[in-house]
Structures are given as structure tokens and as C-alpha cells.
Protein backbone atom coordinates (compact mmCIF):
# COMPACT_ATOMS: atom_id res chain seq x y z
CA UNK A 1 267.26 153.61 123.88
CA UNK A 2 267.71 150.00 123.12
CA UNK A 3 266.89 148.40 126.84
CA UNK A 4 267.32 145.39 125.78
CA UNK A 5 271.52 146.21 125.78
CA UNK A 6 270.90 148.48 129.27
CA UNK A 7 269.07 145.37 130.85
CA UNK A 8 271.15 141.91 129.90
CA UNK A 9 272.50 140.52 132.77
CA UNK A 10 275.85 138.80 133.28
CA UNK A 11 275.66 134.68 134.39
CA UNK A 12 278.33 131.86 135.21
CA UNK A 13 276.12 128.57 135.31
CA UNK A 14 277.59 126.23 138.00
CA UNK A 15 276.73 122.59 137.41
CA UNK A 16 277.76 118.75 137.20
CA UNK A 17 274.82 116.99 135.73
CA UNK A 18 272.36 116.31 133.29
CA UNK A 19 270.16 118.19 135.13
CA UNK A 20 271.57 121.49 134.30
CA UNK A 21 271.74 121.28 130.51
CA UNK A 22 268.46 122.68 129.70
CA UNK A 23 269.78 125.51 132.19
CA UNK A 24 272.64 125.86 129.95
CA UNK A 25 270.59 125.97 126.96
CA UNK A 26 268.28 128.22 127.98
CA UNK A 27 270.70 131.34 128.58
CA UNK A 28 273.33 130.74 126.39
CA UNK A 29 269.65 131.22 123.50
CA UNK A 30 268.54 134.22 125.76
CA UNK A 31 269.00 137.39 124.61
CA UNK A 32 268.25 139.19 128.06
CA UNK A 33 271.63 137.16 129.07
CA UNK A 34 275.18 137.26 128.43
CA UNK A 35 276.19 133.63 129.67
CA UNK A 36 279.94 134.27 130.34
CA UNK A 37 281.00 130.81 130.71
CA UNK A 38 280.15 127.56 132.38
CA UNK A 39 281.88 125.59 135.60
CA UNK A 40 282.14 121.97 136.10
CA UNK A 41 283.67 119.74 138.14
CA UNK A 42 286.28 117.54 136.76
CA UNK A 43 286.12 114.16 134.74
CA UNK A 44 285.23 110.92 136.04
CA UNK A 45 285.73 107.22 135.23
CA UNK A 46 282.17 106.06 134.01
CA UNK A 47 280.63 102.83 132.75
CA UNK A 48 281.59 99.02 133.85
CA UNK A 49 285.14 100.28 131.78
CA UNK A 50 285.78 102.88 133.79
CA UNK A 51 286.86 105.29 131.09
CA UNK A 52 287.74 108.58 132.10
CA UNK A 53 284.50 110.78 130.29
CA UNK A 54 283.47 114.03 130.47
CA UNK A 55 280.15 114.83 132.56
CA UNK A 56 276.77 116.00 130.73
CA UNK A 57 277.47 119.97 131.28
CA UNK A 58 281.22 119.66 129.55
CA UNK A 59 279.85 117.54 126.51
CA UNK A 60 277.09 119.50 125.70
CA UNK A 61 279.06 123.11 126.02
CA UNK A 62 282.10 121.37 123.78
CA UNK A 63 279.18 120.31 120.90
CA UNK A 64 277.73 123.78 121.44
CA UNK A 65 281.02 126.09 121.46
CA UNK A 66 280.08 127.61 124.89
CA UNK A 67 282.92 128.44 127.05
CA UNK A 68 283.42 125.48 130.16
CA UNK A 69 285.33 125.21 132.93
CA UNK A 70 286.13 122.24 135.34
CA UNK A 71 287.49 123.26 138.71
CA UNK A 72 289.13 120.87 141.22
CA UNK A 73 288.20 123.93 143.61
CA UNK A 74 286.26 126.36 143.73
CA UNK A 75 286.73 127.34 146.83
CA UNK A 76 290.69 128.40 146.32
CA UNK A 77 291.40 132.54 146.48
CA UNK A 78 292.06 132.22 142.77
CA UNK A 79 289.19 131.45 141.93
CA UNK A 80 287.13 133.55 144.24
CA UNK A 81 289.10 136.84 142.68
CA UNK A 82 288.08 135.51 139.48
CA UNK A 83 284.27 135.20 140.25
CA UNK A 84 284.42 138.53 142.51
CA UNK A 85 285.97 140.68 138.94
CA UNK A 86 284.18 138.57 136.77
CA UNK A 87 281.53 141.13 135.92
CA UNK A 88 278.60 138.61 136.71
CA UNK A 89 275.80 139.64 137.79
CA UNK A 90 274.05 136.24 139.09
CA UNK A 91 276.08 133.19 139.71
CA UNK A 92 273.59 129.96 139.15
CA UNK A 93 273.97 126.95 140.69
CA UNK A 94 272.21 124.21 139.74
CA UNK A 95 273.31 120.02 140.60
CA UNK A 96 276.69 120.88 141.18
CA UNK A 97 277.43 118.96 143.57
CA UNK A 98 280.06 121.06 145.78
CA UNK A 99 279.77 122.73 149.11
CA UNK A 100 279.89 126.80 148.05
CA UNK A 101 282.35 128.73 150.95
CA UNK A 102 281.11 131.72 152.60
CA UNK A 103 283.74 133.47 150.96
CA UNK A 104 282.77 132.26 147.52
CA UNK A 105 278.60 132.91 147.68
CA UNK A 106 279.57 136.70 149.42
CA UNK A 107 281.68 137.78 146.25
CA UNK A 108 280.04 140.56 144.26
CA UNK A 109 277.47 138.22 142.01
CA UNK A 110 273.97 136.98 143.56
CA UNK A 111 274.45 133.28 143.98
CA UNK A 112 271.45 131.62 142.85
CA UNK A 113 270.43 127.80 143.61
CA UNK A 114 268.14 125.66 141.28
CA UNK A 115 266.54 123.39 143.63
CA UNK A 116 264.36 120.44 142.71
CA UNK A 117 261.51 120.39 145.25
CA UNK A 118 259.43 122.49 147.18
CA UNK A 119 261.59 124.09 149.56
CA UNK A 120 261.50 123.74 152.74
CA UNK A 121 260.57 120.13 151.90
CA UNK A 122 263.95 118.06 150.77
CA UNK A 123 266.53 120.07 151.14
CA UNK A 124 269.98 118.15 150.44
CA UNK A 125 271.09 115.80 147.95
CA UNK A 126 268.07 113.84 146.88
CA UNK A 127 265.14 115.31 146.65
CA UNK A 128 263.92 113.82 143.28
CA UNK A 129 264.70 110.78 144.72
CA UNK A 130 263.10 111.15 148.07
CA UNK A 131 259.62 112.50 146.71
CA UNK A 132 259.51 109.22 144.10
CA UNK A 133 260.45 107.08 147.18
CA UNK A 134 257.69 108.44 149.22
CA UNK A 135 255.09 108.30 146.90
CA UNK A 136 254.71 112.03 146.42
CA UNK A 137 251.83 113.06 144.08
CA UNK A 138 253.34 116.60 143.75
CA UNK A 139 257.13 118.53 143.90
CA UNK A 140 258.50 121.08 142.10
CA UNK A 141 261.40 123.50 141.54
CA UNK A 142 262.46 126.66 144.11
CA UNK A 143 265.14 129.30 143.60
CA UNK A 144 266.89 130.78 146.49
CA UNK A 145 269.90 132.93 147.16
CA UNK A 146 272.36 130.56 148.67
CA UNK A 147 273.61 130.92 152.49
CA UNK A 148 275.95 129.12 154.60
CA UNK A 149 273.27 126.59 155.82
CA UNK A 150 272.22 123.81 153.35
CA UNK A 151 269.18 124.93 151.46
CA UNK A 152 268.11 127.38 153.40
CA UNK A 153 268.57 131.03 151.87
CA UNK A 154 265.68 132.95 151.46
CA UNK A 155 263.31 131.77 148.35
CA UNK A 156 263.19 134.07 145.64
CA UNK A 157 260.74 132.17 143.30
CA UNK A 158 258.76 128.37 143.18
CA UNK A 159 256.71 126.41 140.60
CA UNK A 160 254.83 122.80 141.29
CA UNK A 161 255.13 119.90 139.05
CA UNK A 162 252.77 116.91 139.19
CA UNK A 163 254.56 113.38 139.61
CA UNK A 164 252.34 110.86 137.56
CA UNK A 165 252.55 107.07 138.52
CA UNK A 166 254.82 105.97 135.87
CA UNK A 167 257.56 108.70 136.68
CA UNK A 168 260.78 107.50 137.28
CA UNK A 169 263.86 109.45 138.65
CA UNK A 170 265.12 109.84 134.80
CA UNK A 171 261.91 111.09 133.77
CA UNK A 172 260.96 113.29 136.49
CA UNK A 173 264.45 115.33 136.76
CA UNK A 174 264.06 115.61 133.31
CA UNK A 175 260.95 117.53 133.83
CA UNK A 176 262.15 119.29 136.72
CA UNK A 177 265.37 120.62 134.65
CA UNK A 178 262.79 122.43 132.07
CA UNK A 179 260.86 124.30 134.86
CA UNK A 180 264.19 125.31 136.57
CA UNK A 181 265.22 126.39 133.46
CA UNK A 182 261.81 128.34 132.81
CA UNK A 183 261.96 129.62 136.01
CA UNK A 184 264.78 131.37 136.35
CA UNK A 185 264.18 133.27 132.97
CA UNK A 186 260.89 134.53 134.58
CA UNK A 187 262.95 135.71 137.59
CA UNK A 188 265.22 137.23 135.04
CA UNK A 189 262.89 139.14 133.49
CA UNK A 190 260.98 140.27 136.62
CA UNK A 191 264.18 141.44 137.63
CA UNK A 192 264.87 143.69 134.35
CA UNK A 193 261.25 144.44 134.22
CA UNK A 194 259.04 144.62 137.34
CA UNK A 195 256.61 142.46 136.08
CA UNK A 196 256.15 139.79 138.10
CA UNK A 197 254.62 136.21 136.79
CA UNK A 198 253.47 133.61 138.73
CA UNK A 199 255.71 131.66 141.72
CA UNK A 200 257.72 134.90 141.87
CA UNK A 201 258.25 136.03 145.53
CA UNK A 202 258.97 139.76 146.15
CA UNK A 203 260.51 140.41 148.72
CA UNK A 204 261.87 136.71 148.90
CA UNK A 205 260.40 134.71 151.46
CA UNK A 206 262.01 133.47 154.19
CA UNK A 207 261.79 129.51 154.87
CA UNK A 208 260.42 128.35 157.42
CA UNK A 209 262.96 126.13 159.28
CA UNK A 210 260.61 124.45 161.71
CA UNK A 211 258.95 123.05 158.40
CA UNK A 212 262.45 121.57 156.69
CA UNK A 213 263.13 118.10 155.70
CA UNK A 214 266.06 116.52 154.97
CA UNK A 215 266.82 114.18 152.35
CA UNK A 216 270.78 111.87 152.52
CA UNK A 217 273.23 110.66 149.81
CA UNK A 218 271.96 107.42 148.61
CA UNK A 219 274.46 104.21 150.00
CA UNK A 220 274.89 101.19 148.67
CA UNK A 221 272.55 99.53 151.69
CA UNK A 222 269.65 101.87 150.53
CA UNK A 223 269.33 99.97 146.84
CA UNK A 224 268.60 96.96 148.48
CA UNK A 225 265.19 95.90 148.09
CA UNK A 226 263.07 94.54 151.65
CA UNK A 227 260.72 91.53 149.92
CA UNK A 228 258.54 92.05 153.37
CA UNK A 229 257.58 95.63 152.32
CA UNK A 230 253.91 95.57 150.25
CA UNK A 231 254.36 96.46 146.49
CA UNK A 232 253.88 99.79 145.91
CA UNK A 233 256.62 100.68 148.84
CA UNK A 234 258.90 98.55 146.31
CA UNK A 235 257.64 100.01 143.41
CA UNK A 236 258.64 103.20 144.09
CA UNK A 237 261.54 102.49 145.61
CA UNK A 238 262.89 100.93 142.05
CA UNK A 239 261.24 103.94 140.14
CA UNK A 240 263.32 106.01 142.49
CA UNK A 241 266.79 104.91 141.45
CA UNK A 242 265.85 104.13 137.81
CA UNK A 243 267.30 104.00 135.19
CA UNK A 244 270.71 105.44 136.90
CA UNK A 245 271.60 103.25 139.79
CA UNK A 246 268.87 100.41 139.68
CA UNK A 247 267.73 98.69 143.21
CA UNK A 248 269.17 95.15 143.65
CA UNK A 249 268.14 91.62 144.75
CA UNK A 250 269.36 88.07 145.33
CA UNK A 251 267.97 85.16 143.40
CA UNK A 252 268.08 82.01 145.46
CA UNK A 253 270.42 83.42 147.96
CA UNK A 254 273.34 83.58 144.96
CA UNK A 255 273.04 85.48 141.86
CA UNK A 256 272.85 89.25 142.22
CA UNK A 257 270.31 91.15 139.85
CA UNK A 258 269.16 94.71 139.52
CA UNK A 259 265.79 96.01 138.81
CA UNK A 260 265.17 99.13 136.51
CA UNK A 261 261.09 99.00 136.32
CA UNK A 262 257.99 97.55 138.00
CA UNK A 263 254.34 98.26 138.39
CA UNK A 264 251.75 96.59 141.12
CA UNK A 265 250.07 94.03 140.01
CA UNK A 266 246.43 94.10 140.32
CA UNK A 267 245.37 90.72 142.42
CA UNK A 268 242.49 90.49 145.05
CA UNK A 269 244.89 87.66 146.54
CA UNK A 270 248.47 87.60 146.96
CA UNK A 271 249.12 84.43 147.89
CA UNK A 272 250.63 82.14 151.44
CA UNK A 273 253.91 81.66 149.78
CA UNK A 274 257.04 83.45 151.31
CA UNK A 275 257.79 86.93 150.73
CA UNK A 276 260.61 87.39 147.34
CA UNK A 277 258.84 83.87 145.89
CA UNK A 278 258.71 84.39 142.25
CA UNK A 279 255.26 83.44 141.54
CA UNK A 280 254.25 83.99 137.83
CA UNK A 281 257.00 83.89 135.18
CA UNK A 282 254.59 85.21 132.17
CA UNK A 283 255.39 84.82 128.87
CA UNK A 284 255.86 88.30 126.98
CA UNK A 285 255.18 89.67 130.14
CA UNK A 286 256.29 90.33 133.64
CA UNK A 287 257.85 88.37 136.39
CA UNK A 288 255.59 88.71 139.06
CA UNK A 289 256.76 88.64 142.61
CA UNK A 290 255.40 87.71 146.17
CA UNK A 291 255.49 90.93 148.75
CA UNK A 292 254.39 91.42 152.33
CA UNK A 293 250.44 90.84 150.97
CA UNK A 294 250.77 92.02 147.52
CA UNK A 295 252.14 91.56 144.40
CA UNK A 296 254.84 93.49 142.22
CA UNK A 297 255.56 93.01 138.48
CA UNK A 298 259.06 93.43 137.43
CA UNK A 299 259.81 94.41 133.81
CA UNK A 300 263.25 95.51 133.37
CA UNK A 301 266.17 93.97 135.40
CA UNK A 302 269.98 93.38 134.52
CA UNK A 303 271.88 90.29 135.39
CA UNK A 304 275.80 90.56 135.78
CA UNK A 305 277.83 91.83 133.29
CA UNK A 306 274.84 91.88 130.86
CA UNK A 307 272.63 95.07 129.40
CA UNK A 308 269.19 95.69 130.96
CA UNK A 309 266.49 92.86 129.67
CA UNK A 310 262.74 92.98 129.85
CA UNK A 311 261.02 90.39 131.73
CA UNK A 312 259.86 88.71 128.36
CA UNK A 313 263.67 88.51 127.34
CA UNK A 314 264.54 86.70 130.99
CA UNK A 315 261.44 84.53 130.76
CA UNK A 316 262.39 83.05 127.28
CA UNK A 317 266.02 82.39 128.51
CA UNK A 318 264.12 80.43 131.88
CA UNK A 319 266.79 82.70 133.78
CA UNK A 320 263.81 82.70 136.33
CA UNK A 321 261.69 80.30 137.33
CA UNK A 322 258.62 79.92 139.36
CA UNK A 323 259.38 79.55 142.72
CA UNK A 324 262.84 80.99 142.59
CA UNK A 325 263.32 83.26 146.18
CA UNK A 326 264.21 86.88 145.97
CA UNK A 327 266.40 87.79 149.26
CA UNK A 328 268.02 90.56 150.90
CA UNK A 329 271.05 88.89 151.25
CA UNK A 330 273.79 86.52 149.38
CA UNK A 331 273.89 82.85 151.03
């Protein structure tokens, strides 16, 4: 008897973002899967042009013939009855983006959610974020079946991932996509096979909700950078938001900049001058910047309507200057 036929498993990948391509990739190339197709969410206007683009998940199923869908809802008795005779077996969710009804997630299929941190730790919208902003040493990726309440079904399998120092948001989801991705073809196969690896839960454990954090939307207030915080709170504040959305400053009250990378910079004394004073301006190196009582060297920031410069780039155009003030606010 050929098991492998008697065991593959029907999918529908739901998903929005970059963060679900090596998802995609992953069971479309597995042969324990039939991926049946692919939903997104509809096109948006992207870039400082505004064109009207498709998101990661529809451009990389067009350049790899796999069959993708954008929904304006999923939520709609249409597409409910198509989910609930679509023959899937597992219904994966992973950065979609879109509240799932209780109608939808009790339709025949499992729904499944690809969640990028240790659950109950971050549940919501920015977890990646949230753990680089906090200085986390350590998150990681948890699958669980999805319930009414945010991010709280029962977990069905976890793995850890190590945050190094120089991870940014970019770089970090990046890894996190690969272990989701990994992850839920281990729970595949313990499900066809028994055999259970490593982060696999059986039975799935409950969360505990007296143990949950939350994590927001990011606004346009929280990519403002506080000059009176010490370095390494701004540090990985900018890694947090790099290299999507950037964190943002005033120089000299007027012209507004954003800031893609940084590191501390290693001083036994910061310095009596005001907090945001620009203090070094180093040739083919950073622009170093007065905190609370420490320093912070910025490497990669964007003036308006330019691309993203290093510091060297900035320096050699004497865009800033010793002694120029970083601010909070726009005089």
C-alpha cells in the first residue's frame, strides 16, 4: 500500500506577508501535502508612489504557478461554504492579518495559526517587534488551533529561536518564517505518523491565561524616538522597526529624519551636553549621539524624499554637524 497517497493531507495557506512565503514554499515542495490553493488579502498602494502592488504571498505564488486567492472577506457565507466543501484538511494561518469568525475557524478543516513568539508571551499583532523592543535574548514560533479569543487556542506545537544583538525586525521574522515553516511539517508528519519530534505537544496544551501578554499595532507616536532614554533602550527600539518602518527624529527642531540602524557606543563617559546633541560626526563612520548617560551610534538614516544613507554618506555631505540637537518634536 503506498501510504504516502493514504496519508497526504489537504491545506489552504492563509497569509498577507512576507512572512508566510517560506510557509508557502514549504508545502506546495511537500509531498505529504496537497496545497490546494493560497488566500490573500487584496492589493495595496505601496512605496512613496503609491502604486497599487501585489503583496509578498500573491507575487511569489504568480512566479511559482501556485493557485492564489485575494479575498475582500473572508468572513462572507460564500466563502465559508467554500472552505467548509473544500476538502481541506488543515486551514493555516500564518500573518494574515484578518480577524477569523467563529463561523469561519468551526467549518470542517482544523484552523491552524503560525505564531511568532512563545505563546502565551505576545499574543497580538507584534510580537517580533515587541521581543526586539524589549531586549529579549530568546522567542520563538508556537502553533495553535485558533479560537474566538486572540491567541489563545490550545498549543499544539513550539520551537525557541535565539535573538542575537544585531537582529533586526527584517532579520529576525525572517528566521522566524523558516522555523514556522519547519514546524508545521513536523506537526504534519506526527500527525500522519505518530512519531513525535521535539516541541510537539500531545494532547495540546492549554495556555495559561494568567501568564499572557499582549503586544498593540504600532502608531505613528510609537516611531518616535525619546533622546532622554539611555542607548540601548534606543537601540532596540530602531532595530525593532527596521528596515520596514524606520523610527524618526527631528534635527534642530526642523528637518525630519528616520533611522534604520544603530549600535551603543562603547564610552566610559557620555558627556554634560543635552540629551539628542550630536556629538561625534566621524568620518567613514557613525554619527554618534548624546542619550540619557550614554551614547548611541547611528549608521543608516534617510532624509526626505531621499534613499537610506550610511552615516559616512551624511557625514561627507556635512548634512550633520556636531552639535546639531535631535528632538522629539518639530519647532
Amino acid at each position: 500500500m503506498n501510504t504516502k497517497a493514504v496519508n497526504k493531507k489537504n491545506v489552504i495557506i492563509f497569509g498577507s506577508s512576507g512572512f508566510t512565503v517560506p510557509l508557502i514554499s514549504s508545502m506546495s515542495s511537500y509531498d505529504a501535502v496537497n496545497l490546494l490553493y493560497v488566500v490573500t488579502g487584496p492589493d495595496k498602494a505601496q512605496g512613496r508612489g503609491y502604486a497599487i502592488l501585489p503583496n509578498p504571498v500573491r507575487k511569489y505564488c504568480t512566479e511559482n504557478n501556485i493557485d492564489v486567492r485575494m479575498e475582500f472577506n473572508v468572513n462572507s457565507p460564500e466563502f465559508i461554504e467554500e472552505i467548509n466543501s473544500s476538502g481541506a484538511d488543515f486551514v493555516i494561518v500564518a500573518s494574515f492579518g484578518r480577524i477569523l469568525s467563529a463561523r469561519l475557524i468551526g467549518t470542517k478543516p482544523a484552523f491552524i495559526n503560525v505564531h511568532p513568539s512563545l505563546l502565551p508571551k505576545y499574543r497580538g499583532a507584534t510580537p517580533i517587534q515587541t521581543a526586539l523592543k524589549n531586549g529579549d535574548v530568546e522567542t520563538g514560533v508556537t502553533l495553535f488551533n485558533i479560537v474566538e479569543d486572540l491567541d489563545a487556542g490550545p498549543m499544539i506545537a513550539q520551537r525557541q529561536c535565539a535573538i542575537e544583538k544585531t537582529d533586526n525586525f527584517g532579520e529576525l521574522s525572517g528566521k522566524l518564517a523558516v522555523i514556522g515553516a519547519e514546524l508545521v511539517r513536523d506537526y504534519i508528519d506526527f500527525v500522519n505518523s505518530g512519531l513525535r519530534r521535539k516541541g510537539i505537544f500531545d494532547p495540546p496544551l492549554k495556555q495559561n491565561d494568567d501568564d499572557a501578554t499582549f503586544t498593540s499595532k504600532i502608531e505613528k507616536q510609537d516611531c518616535l524616538v525619546d533622546w532622554s532614554n539611555e542607548a540601548y533602550i534606543i537601540h532596540n527600539k530602531i532595530r525593532s522597526l527596521s528596515p520596514d518602518i524606520g523610527v524618526f527624529t527631528f534635527i534642530n527642531g526642523q528637518t525630519r529624519i528616520k533611522i534604520f540602524n544603530s549600535y551603543v557606543y562603547d564610552s566610559d563617559y557620555a558627556g554634560d551636553e543635552a540629551a539628542g546633541t550630536v556629538k561625534f560626526v566621524i568620518k567613514k563612520g557613525p554619527i554618534v549621539v548624546k542619550c540619557e548617560n550614554s551614547l548611541i551610534a547611528l549608521t543608516a538614516l534617510q532624509f526626505p524624499g531621499k534613499r537610506v544613507m550610511t552615516s559616512a554618506e551624511i557625514a561627507n555631505g556635512r548634512r550633520i554637524k556636531i552639535g546639531d540637537i535631535m528632538s522629539d518634536e518639530k519647532k
